[in-house]
Protein backbone atom coordinates (compact mmCIF):
# COMPACT_ATOMS: atom_id res chain seq x y z
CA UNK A 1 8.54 3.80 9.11
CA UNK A 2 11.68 6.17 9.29
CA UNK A 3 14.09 6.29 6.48
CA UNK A 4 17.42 5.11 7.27
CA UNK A 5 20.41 6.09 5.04
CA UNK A 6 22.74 2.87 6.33
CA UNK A 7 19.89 0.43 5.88
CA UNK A 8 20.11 -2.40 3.40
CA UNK A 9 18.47 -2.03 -0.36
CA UNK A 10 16.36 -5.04 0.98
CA UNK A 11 15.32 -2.85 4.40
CA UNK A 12 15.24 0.41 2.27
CA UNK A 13 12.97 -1.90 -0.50
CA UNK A 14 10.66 -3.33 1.86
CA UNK A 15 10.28 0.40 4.58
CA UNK A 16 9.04 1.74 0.74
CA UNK A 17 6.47 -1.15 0.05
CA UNK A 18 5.47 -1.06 3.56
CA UNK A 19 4.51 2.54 3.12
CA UNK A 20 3.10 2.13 -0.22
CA UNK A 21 0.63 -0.58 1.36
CA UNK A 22 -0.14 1.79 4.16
CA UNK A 23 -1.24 4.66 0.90
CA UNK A 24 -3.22 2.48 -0.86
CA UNK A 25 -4.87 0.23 1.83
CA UNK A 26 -6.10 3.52 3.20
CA UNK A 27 -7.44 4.68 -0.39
CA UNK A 28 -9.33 1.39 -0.47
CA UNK A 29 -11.15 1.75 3.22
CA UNK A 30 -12.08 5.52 1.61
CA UNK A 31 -12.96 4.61 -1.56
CA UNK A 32 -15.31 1.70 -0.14
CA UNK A 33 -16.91 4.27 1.86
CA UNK A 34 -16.68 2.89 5.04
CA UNK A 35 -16.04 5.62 6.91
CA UNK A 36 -17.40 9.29 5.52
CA UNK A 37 -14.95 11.18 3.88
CA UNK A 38 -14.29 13.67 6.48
CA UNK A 39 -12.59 10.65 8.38
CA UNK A 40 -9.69 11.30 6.37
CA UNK A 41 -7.48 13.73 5.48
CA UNK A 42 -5.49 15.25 2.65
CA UNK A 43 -1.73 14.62 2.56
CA UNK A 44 0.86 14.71 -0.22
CA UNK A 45 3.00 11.08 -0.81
CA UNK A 46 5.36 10.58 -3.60
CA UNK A 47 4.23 13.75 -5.13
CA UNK A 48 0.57 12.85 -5.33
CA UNK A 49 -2.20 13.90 -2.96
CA UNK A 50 -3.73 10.86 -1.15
CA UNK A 51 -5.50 10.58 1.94
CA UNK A 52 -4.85 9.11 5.43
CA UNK A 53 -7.11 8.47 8.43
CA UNK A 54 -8.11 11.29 10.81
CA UNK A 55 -9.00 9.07 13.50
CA UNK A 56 -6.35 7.61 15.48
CA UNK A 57 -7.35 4.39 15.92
CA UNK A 58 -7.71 3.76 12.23
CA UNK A 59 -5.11 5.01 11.54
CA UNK A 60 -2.95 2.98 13.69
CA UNK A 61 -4.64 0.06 13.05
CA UNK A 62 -3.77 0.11 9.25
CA UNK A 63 -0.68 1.32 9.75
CA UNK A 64 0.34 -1.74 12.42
CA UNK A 65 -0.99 -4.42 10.07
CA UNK A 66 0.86 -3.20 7.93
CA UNK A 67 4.42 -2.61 9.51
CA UNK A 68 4.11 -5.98 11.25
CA UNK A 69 4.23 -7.34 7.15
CA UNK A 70 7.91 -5.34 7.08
CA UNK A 71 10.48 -8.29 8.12
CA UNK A 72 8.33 -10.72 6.49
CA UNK A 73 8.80 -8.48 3.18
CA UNK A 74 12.55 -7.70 3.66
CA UNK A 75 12.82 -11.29 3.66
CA UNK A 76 11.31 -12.17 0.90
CA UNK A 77 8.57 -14.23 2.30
CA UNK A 78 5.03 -12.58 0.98
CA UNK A 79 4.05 -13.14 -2.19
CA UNK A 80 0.57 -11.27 -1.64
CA UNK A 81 -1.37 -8.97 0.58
CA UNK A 82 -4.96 -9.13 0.65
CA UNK A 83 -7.48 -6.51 1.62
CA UNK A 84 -10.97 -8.86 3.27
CA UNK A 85 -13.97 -6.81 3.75
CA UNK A 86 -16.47 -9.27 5.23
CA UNK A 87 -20.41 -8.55 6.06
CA UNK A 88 -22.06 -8.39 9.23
CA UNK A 89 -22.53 -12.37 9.57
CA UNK A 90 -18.22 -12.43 8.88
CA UNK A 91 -18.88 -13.89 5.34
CA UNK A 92 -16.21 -12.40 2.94
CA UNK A 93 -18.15 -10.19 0.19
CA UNK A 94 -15.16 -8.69 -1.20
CA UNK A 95 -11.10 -8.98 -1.74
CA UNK A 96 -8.36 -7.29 -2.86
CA UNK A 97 -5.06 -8.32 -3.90
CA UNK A 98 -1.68 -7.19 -4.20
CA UNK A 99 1.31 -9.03 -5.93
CA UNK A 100 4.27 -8.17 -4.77
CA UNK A 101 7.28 -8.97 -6.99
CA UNK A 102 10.85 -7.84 -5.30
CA UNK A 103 13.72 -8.56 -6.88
CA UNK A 104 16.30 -9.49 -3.78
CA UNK A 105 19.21 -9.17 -5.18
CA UNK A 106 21.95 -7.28 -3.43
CA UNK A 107 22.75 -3.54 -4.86
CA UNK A 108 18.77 -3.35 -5.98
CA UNK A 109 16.98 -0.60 -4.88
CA UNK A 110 13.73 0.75 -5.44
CA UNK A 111 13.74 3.62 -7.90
CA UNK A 112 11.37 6.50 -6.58
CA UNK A 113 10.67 7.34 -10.23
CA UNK A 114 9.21 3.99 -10.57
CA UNK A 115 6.95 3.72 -7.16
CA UNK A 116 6.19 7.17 -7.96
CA UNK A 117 4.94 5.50 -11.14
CA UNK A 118 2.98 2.38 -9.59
CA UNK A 119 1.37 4.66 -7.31
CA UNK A 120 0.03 6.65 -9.69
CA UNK A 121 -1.34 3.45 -12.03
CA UNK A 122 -2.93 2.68 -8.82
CA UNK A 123 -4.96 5.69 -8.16
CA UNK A 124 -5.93 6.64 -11.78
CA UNK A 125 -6.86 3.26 -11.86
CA UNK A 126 -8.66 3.23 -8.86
CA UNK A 127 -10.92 6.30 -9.62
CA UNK A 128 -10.76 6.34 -13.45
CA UNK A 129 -12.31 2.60 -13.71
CA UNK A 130 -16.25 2.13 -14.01
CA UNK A 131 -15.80 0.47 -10.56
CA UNK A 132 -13.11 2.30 -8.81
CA UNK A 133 -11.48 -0.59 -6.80
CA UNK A 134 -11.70 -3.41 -9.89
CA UNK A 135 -8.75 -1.69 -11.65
CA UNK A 136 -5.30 -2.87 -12.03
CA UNK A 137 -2.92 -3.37 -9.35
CA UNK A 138 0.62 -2.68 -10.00
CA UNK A 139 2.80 -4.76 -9.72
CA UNK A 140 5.97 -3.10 -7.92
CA UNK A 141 9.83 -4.57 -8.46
CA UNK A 142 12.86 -3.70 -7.07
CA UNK A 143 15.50 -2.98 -8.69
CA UNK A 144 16.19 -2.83 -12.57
């Protein structure tokens, strides 16, 4: 998604949750291991290094889910965003949930200090935990 300095705190709000989903969606498929590492690449976000897919199909497939949640978030209308994996007979083995909490209200805007902060809870907790992808989940708010 392309920044846009006319767009609305709630378009500006939701491009930035859009694109942290897109960061840490693609830190869970790596951190599962589904793919070998050398699928992905190295890239700096929000002055961290994470990684994003190498392969273009991947990569566009995260990256449409997850734009196509964009008017639905700039709206207001998800409360969650879950992460399936299912086995090879399609039974789900494991889940992952984010809560997103936006505050709508008109003037808000997300502070980069604190998404710079949520994404950072997210990957120390992601690789600091016992089992990387148990950890918490921030939850991200826009807005003060």
């Amino acid at each position: 998604m392309d920044r846009k300095d006319n767009q609305s705190p709630q378009g500006e709000t939701a491009r930035i949750l859009v694109e942290f989903l897109e960061v840490a969606i693609t830190s869970i498929v790596l951190l599962k291991g589904i793919y070998p590492p050398g699928a992905f690449e190295r890239r700096k976000y929000m002055n961290l290094v994470v990684h994003s897919a190498r392969h273009p199909q991947l990569r566009d497939y995260i990256h449409s889910a997850v734009s196509g949640l964009y008017p639905f978030i700039q709206k207001g209308l998800v409360e969650r965003v879950a992460v399936i994996f299912f086995n090879s007979d399609n039974i789900p083995v494991e889940r992952f949930m984010f809560k997103l909490t936006v505050n709508q209200s008109y003037g808000s805007r997300v502070e980069e200090a604190d998404l710079e902060f949520s994404l950072r809870s997210f990957f120390l907790s992601s690789f600091l935990s016992q089992n990387p992808l148990h950890g918490f989940f921030p939850r991200i708010a826009g807005g003060r």
